[in-house]
C-alpha atoms as a PDB file:
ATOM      1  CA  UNK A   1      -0.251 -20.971  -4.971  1.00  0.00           C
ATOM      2  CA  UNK A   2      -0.485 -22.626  -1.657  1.00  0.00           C
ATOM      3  CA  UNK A   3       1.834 -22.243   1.454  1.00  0.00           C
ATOM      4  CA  UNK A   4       1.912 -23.992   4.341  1.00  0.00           C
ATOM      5  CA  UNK A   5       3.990 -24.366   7.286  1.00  0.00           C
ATOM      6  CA  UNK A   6       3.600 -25.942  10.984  1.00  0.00           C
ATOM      7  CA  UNK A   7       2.052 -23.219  13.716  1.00  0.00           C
ATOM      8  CA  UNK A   8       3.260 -22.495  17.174  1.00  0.00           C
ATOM      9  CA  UNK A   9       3.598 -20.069  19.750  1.00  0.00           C
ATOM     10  CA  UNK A  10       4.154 -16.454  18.738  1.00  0.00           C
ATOM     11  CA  UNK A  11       5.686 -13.624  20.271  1.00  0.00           C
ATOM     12  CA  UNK A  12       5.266 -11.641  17.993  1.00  0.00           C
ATOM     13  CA  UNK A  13       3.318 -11.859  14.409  1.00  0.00           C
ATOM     14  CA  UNK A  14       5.048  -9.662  11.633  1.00  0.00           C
ATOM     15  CA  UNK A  15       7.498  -7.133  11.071  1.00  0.00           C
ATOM     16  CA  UNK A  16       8.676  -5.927   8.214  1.00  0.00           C
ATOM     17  CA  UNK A  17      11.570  -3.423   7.706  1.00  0.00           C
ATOM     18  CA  UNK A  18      13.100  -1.257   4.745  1.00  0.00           C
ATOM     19  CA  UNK A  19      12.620  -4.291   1.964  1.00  0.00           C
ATOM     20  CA  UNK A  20      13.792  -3.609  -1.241  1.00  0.00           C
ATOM     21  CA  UNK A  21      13.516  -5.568  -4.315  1.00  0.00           C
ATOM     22  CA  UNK A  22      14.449  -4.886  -8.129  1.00  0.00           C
ATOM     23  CA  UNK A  23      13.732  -6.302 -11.115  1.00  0.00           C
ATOM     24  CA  UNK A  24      16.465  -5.844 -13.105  1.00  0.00           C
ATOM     25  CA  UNK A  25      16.632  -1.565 -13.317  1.00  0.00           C
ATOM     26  CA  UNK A  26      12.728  -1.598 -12.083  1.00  0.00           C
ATOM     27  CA  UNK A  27      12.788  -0.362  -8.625  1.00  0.00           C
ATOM     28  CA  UNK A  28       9.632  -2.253  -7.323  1.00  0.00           C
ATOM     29  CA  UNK A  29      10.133  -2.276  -2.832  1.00  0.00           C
ATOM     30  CA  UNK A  30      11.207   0.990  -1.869  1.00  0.00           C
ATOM     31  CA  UNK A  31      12.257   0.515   2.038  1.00  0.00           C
ATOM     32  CA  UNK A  32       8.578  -1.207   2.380  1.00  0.00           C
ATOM     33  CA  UNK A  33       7.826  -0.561   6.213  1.00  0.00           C
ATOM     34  CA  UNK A  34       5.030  -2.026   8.190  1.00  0.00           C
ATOM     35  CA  UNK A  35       3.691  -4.321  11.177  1.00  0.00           C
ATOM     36  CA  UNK A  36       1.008  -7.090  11.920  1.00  0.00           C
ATOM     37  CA  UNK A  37      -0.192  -7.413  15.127  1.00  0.00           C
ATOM     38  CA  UNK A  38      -2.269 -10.447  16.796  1.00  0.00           C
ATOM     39  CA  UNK A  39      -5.272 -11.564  15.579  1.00  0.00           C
ATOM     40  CA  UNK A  40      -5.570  -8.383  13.836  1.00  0.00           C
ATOM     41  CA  UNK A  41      -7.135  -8.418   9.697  1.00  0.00           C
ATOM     42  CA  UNK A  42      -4.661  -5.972   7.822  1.00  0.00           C
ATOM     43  CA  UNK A  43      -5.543  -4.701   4.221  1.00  0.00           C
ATOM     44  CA  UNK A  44      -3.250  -4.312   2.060  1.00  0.00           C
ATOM     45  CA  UNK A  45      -4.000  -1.931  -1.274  1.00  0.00           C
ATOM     46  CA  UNK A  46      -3.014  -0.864  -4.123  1.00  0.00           C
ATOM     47  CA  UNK A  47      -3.544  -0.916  -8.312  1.00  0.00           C
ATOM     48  CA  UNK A  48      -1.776  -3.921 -10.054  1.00  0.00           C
ATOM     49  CA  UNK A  49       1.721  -2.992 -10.444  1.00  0.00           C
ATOM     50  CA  UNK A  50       2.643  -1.394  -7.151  1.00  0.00           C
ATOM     51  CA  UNK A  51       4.367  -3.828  -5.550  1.00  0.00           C
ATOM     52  CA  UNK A  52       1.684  -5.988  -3.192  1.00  0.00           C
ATOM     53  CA  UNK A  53       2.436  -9.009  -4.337  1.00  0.00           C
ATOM     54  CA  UNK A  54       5.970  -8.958  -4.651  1.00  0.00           C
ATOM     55  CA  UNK A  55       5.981  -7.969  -1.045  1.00  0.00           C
ATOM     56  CA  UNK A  56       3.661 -10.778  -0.140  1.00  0.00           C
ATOM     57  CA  UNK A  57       5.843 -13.035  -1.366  1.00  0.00           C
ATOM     58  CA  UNK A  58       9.128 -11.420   0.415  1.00  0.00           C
ATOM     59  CA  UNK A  59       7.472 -12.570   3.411  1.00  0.00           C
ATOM     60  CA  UNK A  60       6.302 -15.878   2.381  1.00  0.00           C
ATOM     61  CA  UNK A  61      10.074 -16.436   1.149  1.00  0.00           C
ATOM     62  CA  UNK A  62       9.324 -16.590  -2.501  1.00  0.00           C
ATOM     63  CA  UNK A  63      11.207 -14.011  -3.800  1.00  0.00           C
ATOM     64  CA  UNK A  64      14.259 -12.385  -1.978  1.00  0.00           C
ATOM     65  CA  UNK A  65      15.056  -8.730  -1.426  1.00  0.00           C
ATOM     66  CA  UNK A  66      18.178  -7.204  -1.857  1.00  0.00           C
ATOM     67  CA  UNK A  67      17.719  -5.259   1.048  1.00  0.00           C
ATOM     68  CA  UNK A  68      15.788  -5.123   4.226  1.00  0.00           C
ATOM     69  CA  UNK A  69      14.300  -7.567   7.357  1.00  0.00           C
ATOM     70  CA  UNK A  70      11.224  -9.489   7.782  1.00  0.00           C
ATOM     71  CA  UNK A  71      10.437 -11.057  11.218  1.00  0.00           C
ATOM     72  CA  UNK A  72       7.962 -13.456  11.975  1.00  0.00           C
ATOM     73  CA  UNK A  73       6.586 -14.312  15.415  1.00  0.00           C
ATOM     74  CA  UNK A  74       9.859 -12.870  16.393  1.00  0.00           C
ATOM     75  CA  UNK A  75      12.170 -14.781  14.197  1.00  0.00           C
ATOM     76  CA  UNK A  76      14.644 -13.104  11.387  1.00  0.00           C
ATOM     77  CA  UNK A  77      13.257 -14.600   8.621  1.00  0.00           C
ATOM     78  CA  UNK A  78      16.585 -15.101   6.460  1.00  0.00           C
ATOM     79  CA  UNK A  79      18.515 -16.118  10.074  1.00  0.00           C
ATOM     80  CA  UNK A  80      15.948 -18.347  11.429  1.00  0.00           C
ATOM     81  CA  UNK A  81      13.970 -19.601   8.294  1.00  0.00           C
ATOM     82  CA  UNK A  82      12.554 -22.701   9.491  1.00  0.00           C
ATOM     83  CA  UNK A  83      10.738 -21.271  12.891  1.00  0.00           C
ATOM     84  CA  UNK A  84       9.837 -18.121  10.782  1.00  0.00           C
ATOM     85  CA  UNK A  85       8.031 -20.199   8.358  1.00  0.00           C
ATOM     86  CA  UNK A  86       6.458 -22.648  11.316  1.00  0.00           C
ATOM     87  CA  UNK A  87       3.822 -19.717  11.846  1.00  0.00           C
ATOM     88  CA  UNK A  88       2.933 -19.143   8.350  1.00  0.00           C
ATOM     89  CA  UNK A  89       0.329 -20.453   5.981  1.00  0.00           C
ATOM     90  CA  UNK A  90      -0.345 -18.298   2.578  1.00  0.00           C
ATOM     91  CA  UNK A  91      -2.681 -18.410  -0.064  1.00  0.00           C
ATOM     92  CA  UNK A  92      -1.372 -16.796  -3.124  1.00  0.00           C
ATOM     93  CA  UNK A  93      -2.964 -16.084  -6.396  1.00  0.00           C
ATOM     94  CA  UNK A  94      -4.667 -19.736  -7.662  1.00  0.00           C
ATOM     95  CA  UNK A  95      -5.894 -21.977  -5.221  1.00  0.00           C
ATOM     96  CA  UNK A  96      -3.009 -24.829  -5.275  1.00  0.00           C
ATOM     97  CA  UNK A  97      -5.316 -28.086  -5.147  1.00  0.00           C
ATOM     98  CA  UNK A  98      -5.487 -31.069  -6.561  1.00  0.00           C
ATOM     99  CA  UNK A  99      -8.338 -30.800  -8.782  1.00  0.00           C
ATOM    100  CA  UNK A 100      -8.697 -34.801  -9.839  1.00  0.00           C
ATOM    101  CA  UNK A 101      -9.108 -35.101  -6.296  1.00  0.00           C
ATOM    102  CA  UNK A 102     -12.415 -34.849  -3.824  1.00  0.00           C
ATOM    103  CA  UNK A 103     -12.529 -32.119  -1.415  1.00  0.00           C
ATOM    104  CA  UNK A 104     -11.501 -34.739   1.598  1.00  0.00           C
ATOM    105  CA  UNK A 105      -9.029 -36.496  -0.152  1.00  0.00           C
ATOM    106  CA  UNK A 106      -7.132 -33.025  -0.581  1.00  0.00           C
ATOM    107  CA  UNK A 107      -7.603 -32.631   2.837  1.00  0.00           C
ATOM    108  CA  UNK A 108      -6.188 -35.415   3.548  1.00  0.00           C
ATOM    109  CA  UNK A 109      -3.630 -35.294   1.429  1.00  0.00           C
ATOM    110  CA  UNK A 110      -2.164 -31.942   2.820  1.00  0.00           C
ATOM    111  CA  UNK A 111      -2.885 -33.487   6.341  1.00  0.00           C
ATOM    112  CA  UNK A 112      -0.737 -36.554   5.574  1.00  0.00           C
ATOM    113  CA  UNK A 113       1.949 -34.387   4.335  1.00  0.00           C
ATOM    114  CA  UNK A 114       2.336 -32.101   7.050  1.00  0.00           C
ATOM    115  CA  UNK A 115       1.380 -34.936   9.876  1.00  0.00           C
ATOM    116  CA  UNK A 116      -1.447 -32.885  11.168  1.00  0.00           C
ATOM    117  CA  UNK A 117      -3.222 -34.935  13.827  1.00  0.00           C
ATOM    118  CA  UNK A 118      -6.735 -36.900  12.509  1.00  0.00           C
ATOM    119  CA  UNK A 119      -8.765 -34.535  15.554  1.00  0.00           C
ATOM    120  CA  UNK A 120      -7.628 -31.514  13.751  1.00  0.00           C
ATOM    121  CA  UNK A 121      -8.185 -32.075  10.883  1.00  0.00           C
ATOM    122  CA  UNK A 122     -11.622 -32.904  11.895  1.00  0.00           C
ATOM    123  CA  UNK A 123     -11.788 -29.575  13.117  1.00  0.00           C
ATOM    124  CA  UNK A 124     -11.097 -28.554   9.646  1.00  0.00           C
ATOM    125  CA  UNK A 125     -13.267 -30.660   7.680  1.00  0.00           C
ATOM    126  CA  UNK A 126     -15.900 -29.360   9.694  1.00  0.00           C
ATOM    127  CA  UNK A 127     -14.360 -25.362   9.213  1.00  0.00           C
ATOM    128  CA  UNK A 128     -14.644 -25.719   5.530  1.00  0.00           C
ATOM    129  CA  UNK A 129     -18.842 -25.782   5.972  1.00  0.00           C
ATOM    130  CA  UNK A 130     -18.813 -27.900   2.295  1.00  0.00           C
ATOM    131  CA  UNK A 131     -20.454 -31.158   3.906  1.00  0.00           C
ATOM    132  CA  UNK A 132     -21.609 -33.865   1.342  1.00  0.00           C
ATOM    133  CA  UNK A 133     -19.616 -31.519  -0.767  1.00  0.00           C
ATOM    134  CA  UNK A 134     -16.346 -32.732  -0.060  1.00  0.00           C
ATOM    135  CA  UNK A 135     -17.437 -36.124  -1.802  1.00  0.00           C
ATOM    136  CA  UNK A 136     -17.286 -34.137  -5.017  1.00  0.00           C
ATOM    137  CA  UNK A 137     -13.647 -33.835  -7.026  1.00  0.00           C
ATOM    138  CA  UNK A 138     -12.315 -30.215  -6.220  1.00  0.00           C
ATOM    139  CA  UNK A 139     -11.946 -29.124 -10.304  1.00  0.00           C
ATOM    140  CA  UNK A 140     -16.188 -29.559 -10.254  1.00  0.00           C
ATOM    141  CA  UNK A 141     -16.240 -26.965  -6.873  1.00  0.00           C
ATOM    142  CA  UNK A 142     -17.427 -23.203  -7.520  1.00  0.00           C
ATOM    143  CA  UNK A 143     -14.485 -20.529  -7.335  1.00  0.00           C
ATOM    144  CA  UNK A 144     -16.066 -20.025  -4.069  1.00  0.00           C
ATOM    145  CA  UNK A 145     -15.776 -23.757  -2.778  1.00  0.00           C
ATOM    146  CA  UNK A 146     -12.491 -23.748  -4.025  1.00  0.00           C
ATOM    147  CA  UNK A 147     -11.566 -20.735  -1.958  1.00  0.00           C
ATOM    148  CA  UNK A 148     -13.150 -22.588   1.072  1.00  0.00           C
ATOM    149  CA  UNK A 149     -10.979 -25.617   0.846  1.00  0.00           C
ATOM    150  CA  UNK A 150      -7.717 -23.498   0.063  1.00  0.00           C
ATOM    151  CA  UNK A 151      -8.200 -21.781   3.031  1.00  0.00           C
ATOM    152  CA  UNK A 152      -9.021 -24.892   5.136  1.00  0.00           C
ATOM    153  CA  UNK A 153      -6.120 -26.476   3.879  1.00  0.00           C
ATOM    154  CA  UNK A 154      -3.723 -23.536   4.501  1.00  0.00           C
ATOM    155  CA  UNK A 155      -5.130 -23.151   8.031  1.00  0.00           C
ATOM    156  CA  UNK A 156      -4.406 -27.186   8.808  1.00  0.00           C
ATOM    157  CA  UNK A 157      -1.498 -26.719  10.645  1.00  0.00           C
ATOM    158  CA  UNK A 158      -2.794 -23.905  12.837  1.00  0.00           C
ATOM    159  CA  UNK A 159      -0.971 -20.629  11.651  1.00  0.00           C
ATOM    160  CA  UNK A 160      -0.642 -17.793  13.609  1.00  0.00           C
ATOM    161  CA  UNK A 161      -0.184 -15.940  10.676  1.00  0.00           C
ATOM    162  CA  UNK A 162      -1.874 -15.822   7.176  1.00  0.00           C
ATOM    163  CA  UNK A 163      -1.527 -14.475   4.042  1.00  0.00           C
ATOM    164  CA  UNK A 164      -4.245 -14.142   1.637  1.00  0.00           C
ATOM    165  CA  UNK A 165      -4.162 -12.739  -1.661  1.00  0.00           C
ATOM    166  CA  UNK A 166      -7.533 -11.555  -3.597  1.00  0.00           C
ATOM    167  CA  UNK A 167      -9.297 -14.215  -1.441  1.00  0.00           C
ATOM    168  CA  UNK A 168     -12.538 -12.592  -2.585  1.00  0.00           C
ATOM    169  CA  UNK A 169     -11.615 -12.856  -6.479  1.00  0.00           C
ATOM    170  CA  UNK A 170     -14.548 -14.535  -8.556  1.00  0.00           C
ATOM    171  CA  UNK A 171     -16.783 -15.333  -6.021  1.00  0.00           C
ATOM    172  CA  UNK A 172     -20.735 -14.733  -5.874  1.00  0.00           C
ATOM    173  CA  UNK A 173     -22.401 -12.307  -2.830  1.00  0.00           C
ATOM    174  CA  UNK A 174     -22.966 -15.270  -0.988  1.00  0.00           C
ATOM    175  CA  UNK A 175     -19.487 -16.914  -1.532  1.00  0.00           C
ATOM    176  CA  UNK A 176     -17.632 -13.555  -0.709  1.00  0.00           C
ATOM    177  CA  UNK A 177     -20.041 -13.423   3.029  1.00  0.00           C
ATOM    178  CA  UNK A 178     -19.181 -17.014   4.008  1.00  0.00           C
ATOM    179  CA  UNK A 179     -15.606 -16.097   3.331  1.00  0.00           C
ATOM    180  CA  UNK A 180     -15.460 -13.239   5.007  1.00  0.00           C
ATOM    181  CA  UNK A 181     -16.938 -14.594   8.068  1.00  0.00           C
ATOM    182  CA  UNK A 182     -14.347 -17.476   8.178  1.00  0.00           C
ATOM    183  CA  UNK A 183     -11.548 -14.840   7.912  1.00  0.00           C
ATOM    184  CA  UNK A 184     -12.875 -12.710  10.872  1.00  0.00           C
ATOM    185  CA  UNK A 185     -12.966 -15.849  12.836  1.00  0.00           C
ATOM    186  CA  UNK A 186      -9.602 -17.147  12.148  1.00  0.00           C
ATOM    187  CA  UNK A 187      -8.995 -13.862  13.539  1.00  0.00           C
ATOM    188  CA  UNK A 188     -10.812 -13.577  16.272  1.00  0.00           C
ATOM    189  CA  UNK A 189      -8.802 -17.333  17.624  1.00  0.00           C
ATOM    190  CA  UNK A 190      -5.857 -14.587  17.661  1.00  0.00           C
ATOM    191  CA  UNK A 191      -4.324 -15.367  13.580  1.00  0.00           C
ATOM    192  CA  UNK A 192      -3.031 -12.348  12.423  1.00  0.00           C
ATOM    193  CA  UNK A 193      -4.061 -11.760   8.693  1.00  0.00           C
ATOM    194  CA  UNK A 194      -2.124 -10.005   5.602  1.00  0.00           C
ATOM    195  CA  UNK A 195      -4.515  -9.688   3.112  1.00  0.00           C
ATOM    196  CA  UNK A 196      -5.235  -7.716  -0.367  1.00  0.00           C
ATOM    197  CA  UNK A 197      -8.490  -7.405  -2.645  1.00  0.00           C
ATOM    198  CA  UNK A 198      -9.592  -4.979  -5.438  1.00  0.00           C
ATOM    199  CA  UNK A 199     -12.708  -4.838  -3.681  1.00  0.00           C
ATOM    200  CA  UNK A 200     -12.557  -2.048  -1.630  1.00  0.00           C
ATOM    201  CA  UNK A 201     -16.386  -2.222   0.021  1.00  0.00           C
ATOM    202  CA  UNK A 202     -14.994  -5.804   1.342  1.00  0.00           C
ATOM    203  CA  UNK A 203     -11.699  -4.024   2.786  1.00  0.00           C
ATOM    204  CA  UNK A 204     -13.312  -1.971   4.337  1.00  0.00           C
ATOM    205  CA  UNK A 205     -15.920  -4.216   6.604  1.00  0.00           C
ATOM    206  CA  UNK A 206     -13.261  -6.714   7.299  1.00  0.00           C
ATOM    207  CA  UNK A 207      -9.949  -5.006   8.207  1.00  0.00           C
ATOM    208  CA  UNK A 208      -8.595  -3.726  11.346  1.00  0.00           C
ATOM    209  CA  UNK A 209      -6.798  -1.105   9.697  1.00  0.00           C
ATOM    210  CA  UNK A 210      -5.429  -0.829   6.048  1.00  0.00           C
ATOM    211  CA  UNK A 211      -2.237  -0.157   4.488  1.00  0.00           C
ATOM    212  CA  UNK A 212      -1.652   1.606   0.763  1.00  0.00           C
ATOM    213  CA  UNK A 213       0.873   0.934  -1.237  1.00  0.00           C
ATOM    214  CA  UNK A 214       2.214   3.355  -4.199  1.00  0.00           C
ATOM    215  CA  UNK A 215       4.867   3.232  -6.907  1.00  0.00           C
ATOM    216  CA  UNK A 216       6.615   0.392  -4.160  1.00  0.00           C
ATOM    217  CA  UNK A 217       6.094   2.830  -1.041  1.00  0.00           C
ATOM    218  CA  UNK A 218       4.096   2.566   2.078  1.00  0.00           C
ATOM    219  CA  UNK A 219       1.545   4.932   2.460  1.00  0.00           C
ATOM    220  CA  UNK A 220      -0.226   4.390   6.110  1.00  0.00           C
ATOM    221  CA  UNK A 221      -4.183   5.039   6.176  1.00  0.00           C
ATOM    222  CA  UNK A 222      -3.621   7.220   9.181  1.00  0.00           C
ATOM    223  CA  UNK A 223      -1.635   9.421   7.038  1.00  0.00           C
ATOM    224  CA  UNK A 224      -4.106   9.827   4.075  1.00  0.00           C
ATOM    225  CA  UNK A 225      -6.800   9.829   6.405  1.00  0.00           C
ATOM    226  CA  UNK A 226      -5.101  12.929   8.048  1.00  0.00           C
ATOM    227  CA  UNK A 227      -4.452  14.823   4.309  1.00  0.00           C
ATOM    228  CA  UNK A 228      -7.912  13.969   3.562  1.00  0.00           C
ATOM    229  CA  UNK A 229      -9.568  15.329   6.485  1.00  0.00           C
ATOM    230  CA  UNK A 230      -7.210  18.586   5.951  1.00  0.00           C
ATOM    231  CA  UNK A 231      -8.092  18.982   2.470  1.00  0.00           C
ATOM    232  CA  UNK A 232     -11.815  18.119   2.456  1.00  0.00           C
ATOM    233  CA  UNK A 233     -14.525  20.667   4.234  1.00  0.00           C
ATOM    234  CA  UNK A 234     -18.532  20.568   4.418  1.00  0.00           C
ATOM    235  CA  UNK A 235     -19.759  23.907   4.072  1.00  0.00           C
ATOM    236  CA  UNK A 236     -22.907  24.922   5.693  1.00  0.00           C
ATOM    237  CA  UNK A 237     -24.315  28.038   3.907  1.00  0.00           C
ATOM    238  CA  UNK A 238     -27.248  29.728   2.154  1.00  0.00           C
ATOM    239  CA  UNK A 239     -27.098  28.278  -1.262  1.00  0.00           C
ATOM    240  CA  UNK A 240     -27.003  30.480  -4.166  1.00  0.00           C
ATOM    241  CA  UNK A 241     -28.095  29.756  -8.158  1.00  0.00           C
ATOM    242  CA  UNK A 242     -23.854  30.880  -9.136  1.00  0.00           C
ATOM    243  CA  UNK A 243     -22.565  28.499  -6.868  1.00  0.00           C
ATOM    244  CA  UNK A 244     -22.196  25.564  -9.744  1.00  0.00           C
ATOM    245  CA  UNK A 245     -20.764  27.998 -12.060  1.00  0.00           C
ATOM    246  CA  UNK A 246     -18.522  29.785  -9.390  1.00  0.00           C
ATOM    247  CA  UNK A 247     -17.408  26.184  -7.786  1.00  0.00           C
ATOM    248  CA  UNK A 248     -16.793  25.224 -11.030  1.00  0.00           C
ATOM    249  CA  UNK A 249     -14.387  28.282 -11.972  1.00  0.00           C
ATOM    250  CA  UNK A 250     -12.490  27.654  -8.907  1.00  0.00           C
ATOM    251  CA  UNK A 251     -11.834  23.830  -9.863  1.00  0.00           C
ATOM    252  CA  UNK A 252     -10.502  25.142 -13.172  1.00  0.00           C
ATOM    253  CA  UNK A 253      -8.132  27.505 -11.740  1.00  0.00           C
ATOM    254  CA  UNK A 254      -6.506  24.566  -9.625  1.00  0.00           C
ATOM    255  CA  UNK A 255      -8.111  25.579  -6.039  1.00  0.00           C
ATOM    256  CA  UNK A 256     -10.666  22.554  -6.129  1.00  0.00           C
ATOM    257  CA  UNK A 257      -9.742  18.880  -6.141  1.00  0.00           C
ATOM    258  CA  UNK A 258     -13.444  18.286  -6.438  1.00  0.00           C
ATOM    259  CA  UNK A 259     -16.920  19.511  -5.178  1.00  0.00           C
ATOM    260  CA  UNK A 260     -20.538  18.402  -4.068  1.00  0.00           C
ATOM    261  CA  UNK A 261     -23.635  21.149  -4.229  1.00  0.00           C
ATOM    262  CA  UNK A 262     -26.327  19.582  -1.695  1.00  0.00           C
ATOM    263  CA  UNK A 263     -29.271  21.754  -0.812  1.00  0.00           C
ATOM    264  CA  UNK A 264     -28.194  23.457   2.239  1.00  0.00           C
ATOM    265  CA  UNK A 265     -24.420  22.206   1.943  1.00  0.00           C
ATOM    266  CA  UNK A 266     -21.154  22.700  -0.321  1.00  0.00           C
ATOM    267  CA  UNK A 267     -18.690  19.833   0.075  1.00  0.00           C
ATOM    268  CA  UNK A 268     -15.251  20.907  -0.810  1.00  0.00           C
ATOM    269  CA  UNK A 269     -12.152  18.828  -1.358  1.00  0.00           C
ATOM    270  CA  UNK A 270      -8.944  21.392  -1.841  1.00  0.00           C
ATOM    271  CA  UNK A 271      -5.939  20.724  -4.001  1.00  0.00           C
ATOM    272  CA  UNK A 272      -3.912  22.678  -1.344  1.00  0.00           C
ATOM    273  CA  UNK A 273      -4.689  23.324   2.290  1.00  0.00           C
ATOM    274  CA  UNK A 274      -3.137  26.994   1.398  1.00  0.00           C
ATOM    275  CA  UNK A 275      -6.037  27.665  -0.870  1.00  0.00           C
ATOM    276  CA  UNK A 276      -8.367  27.776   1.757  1.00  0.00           C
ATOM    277  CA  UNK A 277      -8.590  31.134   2.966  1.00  0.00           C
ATOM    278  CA  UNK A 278      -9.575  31.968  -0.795  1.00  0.00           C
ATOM    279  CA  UNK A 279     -11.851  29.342  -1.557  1.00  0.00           C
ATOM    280  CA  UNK A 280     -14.085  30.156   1.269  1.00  0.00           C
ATOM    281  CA  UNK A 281     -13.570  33.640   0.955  1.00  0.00           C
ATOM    282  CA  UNK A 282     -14.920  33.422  -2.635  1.00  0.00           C
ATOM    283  CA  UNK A 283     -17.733  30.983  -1.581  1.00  0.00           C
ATOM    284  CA  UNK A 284     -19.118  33.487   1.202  1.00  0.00           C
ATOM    285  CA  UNK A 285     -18.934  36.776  -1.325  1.00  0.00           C
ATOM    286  CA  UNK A 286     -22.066  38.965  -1.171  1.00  0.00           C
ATOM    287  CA  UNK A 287     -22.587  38.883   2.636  1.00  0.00           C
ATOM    288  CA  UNK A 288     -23.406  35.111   2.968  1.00  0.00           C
ATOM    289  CA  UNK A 289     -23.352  33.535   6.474  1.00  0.00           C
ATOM    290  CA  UNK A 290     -21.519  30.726   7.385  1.00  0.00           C
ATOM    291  CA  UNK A 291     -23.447  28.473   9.442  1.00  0.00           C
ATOM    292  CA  UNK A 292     -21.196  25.857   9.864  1.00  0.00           C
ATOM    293  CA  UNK A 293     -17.679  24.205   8.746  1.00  0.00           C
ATOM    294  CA  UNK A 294     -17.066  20.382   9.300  1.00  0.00           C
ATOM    295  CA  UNK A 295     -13.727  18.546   8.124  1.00  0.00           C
ATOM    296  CA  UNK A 296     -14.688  15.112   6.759  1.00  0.00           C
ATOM    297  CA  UNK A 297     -13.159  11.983   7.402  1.00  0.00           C
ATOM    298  CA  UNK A 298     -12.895   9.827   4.231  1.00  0.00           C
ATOM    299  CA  UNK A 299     -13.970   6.316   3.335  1.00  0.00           C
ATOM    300  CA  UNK A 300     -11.547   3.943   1.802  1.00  0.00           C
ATOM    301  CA  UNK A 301     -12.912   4.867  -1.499  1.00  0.00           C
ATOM    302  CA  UNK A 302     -12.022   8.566  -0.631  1.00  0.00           C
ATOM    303  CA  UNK A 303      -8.805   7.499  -0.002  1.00  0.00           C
ATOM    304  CA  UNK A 304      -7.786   5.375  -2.325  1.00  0.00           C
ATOM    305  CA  UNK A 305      -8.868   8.388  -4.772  1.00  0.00           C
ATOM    306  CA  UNK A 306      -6.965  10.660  -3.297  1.00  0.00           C
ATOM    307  CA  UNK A 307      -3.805   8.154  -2.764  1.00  0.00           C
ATOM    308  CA  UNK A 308      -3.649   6.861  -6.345  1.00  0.00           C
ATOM    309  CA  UNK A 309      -5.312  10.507  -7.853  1.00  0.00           C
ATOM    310  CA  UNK A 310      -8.232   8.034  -9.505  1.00  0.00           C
ATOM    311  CA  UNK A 311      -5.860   5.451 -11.062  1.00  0.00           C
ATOM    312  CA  UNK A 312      -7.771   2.054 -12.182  1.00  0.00           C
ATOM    313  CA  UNK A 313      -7.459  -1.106  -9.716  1.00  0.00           C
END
């Protein structure tokens, strides 16, 4: 699904404020809170089922919420839909081409539509990279030429701000690093980007910052970055043959989340910061020197197992 709207001159890109939405007794936005600021790439994560779309398309004005307030380049979206809408452009699960069309002639199409100017969208026949390509009827394209002229066409009308959702699904190595190198330069003209992807690697070299979303809540990564680093400790001791068996006891018994034996390391991850006086008591037993204690700061596949407690994407 394609969305596009005219651009213009923000103040402001996105705010969003308590939304709630239900499906008839299904809960799915629980006071969703959150910001976008300019020309910044925000992630946006979480398993299927916990509410990212639903809120992407709250703020595209697809689906309403009972409750709540979305503002966009400083405009109440349900007071002042029109000049909310000017600023946005979103791509939404299928590209929405014409597929019995060429590559330029859906350009032009969309172009004709929204009475873009013929200089820009020169500019963004030349943004799409395709070249002789474009010659070619869009339902012949790669997923990853398809997701090259959705995204030119949604940026045709110069958006400051963009939603894209799984941009990155079905495409090859090479298509995912030619999109990903469009998106940071969209951003780097000042867009500000709302985006999601199952693929956290990708997430995690394009985004700003990243967002989680659970069970319809807002979790912030400054948050689980801060229980992570609280609950997960490198431990720099004299290794010992028992450790396996004795770091394995102590998962059993509920005091480990999970544990790493390196050569001259233990890497700890608690279940509860209160456990840690024992843990590491138990660890040093027999006179063993501690050399060393580090908390660890988590990548976002450290988080996202410690958000969602391992649940599938």
């Amino acid at each position: 699904m394609l969305l596009m709207t005219m651009g213009g001159n923000a103040v402001g890109i996105l705010s969003v404020e308590n939304l709630n939405k239900s499906f008839g007794k299904l809960h799915v936005l629980k006071n969703v809170s959150f910001t976008l600021e300019t020309g910044e790439i925000l992630g946006f994560i979480g398993p299927n089922g916990s509410g990212k779309s639903t809120t992407m398309k709250c703020i595209a004005n697809l689906v309403f919420p009972e409750s709540g307030k979305v503002e966009i380049a400083g405009h109440d979206l349900y007071k002042e839909r029109s000049q909310a809408l000017s600023h946005l452009s979103a791509l939404i699960e299928a590209p929405g081409l014409y597929f019995n069309l060429t590559g330029i002639e859906n350009l032009k199409v969309f172009a004709s539509l929204r009475q873009i100017p013929r200089k820009r969208l020169e500019e963004v026949i030349e943004f799409t990279g395709l070249g002789h390509a474009l010659k070619k009827k869009a339902g012949a394209y790669s997923m990853g030429m398809k997701q090259r002229l959705a995204l030119a066409v949604a940026i045709l009308p110069k958006p400051t701000f963009l939603i894209l959702d799984e941009p990155f699904n079905g495409l090859d190595p090479q298509g995912v690093f030619e999109l990903r190198s469009m998106i940071k330069g969209l951003a780097r003209e000042g867009c500000g980007i709302l985006f999601s992807s199952h693929q956290l690697i990708e997430m995690e070299k394009i985004s700003s910052r990243n967002i989680f979303i659970k069970d319809g809540e807002i979790v912030s990564q400054e948050k689980a970055q801060a229980d992570v680093a609280v609950l997960s400790y490198k431990l720099y001791v004299d290794r010992q043959e028992q450790d396996l068996a004795m770091l394995s006891k102590l998962k059993t018994e509920g005091l480990l989340q999970d544990f790493l034996a390196g050569e001259s390391e233990l890497l700890i991850s608690l279940s509860d910061i209160t456990h840690c006086t024992r843990v590491i008591t138990t660890i040093l037993a027999d006179g063993r020197e501690l050399r060393g204690i580090v908390p660890q700061t988590a990548n976002i596949e450290n988080l996202y197992s410690h958000i969602y407690e391992k649940e599938v994407l």
